[in-house]
Protein backbone atom coordinates (compact mmCIF):
# COMPACT_ATOMS: atom_id res chain seq x y z
CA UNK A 1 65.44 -26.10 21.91
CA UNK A 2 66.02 -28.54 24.77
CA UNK A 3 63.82 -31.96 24.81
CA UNK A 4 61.66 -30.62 27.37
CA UNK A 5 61.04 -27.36 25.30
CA UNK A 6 60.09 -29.68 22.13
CA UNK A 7 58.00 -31.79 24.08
CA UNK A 8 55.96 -28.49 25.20
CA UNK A 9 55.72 -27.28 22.01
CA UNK A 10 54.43 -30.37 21.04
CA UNK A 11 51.47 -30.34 23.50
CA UNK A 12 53.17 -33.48 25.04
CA UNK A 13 53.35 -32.19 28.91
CA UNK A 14 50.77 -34.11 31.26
CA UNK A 15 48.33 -31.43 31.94
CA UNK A 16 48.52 -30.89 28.12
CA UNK A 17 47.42 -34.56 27.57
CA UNK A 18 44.93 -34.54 30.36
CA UNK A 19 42.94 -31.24 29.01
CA UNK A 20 42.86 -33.51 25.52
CA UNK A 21 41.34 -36.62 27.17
CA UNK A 22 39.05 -34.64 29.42
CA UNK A 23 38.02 -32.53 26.68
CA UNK A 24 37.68 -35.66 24.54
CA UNK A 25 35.53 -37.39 26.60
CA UNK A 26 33.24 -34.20 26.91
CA UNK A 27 32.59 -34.62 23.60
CA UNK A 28 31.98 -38.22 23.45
CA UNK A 29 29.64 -37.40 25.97
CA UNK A 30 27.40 -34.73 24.43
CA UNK A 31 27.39 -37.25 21.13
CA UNK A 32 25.82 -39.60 23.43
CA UNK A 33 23.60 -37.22 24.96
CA UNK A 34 22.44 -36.02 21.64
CA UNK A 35 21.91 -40.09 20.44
CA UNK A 36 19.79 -40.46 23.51
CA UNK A 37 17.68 -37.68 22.52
């Protein structure tokens, strides 16, 4: 498909990337809640 298309499919599109890192750093911060504990 067109670049754009290929970038979508590859999860590559801003709001794709920012539901990774926000979901990322979730995690990393229920690991460190459950260190703390």
């Amino acid at each position: 498909g067109a670049p754009a298309d290929q970038i979508e499919e590859a999860g590559l599109t801003p709001k794709h990337i920012a539901a990774t890192v926000l979901s990322l750093i979730g995690e990393h911060k229920e690991s460190l809640h459950l260190i703390d504990i």
